[in-house]
C-alpha atoms as a PDB file:
ATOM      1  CA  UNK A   1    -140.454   3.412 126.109  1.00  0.00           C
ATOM      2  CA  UNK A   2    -143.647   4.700 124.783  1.00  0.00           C
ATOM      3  CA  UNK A   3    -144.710   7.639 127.673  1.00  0.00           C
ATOM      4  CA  UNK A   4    -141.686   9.707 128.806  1.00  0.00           C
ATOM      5  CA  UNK A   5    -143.052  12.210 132.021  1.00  0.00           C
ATOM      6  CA  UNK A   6    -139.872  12.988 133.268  1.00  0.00           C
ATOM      7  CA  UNK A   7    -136.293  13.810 131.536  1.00  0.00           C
ATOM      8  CA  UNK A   8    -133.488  11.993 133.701  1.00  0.00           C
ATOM      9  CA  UNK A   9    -130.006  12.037 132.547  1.00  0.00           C
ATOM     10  CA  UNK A  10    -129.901   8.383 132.711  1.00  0.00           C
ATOM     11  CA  UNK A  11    -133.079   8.496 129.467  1.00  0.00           C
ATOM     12  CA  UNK A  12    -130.633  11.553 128.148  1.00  0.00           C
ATOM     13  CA  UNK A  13    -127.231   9.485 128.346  1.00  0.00           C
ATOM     14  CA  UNK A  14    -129.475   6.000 126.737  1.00  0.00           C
ATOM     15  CA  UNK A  15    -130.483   8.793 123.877  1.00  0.00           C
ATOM     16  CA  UNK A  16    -127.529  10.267 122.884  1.00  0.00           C
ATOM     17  CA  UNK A  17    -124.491   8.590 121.558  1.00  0.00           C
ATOM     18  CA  UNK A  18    -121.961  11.933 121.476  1.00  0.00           C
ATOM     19  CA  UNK A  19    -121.957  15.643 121.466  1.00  0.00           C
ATOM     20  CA  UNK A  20    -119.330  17.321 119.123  1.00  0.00           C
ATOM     21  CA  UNK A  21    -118.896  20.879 120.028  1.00  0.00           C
ATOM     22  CA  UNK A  22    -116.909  22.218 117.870  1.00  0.00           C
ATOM     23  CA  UNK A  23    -115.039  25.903 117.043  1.00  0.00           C
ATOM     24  CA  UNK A  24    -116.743  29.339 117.374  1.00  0.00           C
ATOM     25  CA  UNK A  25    -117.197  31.338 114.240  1.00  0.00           C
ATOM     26  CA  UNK A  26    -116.960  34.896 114.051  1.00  0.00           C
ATOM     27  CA  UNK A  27    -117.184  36.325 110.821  1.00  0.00           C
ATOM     28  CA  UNK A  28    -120.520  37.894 111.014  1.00  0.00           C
ATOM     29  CA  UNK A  29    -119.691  39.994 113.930  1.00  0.00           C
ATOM     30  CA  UNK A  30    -121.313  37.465 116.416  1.00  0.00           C
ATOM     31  CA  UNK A  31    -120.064  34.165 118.216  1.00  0.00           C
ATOM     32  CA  UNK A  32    -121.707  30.727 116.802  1.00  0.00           C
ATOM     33  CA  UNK A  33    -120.781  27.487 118.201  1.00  0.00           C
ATOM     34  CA  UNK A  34    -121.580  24.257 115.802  1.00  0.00           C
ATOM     35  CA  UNK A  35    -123.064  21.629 118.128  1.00  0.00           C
ATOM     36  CA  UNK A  36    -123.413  18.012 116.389  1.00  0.00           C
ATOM     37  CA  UNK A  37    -125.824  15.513 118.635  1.00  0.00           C
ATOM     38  CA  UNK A  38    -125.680  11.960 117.404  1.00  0.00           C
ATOM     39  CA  UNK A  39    -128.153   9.959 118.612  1.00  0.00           C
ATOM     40  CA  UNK A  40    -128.020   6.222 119.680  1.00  0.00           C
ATOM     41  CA  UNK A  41    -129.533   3.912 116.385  1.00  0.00           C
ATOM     42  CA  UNK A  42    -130.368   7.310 114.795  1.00  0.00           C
ATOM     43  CA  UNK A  43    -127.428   9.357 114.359  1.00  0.00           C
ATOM     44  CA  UNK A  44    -126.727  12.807 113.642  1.00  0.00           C
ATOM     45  CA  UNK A  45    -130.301  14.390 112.696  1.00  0.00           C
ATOM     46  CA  UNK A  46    -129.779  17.780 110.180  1.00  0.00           C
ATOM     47  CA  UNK A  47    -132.382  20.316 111.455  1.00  0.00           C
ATOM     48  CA  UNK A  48    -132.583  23.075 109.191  1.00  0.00           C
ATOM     49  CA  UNK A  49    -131.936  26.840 110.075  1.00  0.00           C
ATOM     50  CA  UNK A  50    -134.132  29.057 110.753  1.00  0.00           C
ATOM     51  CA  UNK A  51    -133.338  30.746 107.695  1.00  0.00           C
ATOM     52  CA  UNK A  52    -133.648  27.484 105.146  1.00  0.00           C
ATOM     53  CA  UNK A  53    -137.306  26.960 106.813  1.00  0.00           C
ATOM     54  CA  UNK A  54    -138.226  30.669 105.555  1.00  0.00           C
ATOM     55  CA  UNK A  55    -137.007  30.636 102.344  1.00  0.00           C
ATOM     56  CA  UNK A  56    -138.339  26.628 101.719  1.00  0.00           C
ATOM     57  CA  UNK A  57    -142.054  28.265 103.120  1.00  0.00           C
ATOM     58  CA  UNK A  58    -141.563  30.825 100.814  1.00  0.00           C
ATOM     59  CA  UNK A  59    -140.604  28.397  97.780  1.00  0.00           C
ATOM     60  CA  UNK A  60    -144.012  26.341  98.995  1.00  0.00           C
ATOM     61  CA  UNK A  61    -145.909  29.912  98.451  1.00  0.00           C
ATOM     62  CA  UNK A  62    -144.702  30.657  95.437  1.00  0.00           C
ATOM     63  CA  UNK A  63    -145.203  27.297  93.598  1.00  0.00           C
ATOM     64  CA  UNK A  64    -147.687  25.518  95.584  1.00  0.00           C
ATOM     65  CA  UNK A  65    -148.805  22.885  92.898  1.00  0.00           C
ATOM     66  CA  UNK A  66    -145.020  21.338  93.104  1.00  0.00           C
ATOM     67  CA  UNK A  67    -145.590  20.386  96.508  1.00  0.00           C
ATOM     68  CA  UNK A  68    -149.172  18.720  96.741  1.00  0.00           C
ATOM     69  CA  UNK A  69    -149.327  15.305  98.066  1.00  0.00           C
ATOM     70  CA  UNK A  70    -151.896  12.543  97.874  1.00  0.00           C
ATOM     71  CA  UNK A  71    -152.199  10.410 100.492  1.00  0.00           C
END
């Protein structure tokens, strides 16, 4: 498949090998639920937080010349 128009559950069931939903946390005063996708010939994929994306922008701003690439 190279041009997906429409999202059918039949494409979302071929994608995705399992869900894992697992306990809710609490300990910060609000209700998280972990949710682990694993998908088919890919597995689980780590997205980073919200959080981990700030501070790795801000590591990229502070030292800029550790992170140039050349193509």
């Amino acid at each position: 498949m190279t041009e997906i128009n429409e999202l059918t559950p039949t494409l979302v069931n071929s994608l995705i090998e399992r869900i894992e939903v697992h306990n809710n946390d609490k300990s910060s005063g609000h209700c998280y639920v972990k949710v682990d996708i694993y998908f088919t010939a890919v597995g689980m994929i780590d997205f980073p937080t919200e959080q981990e994306i700030l501070a790795m922008m801000e590591e990229i701003r502070a030292n800029p010349q550790d992170f140039r690439f050349v193509a």
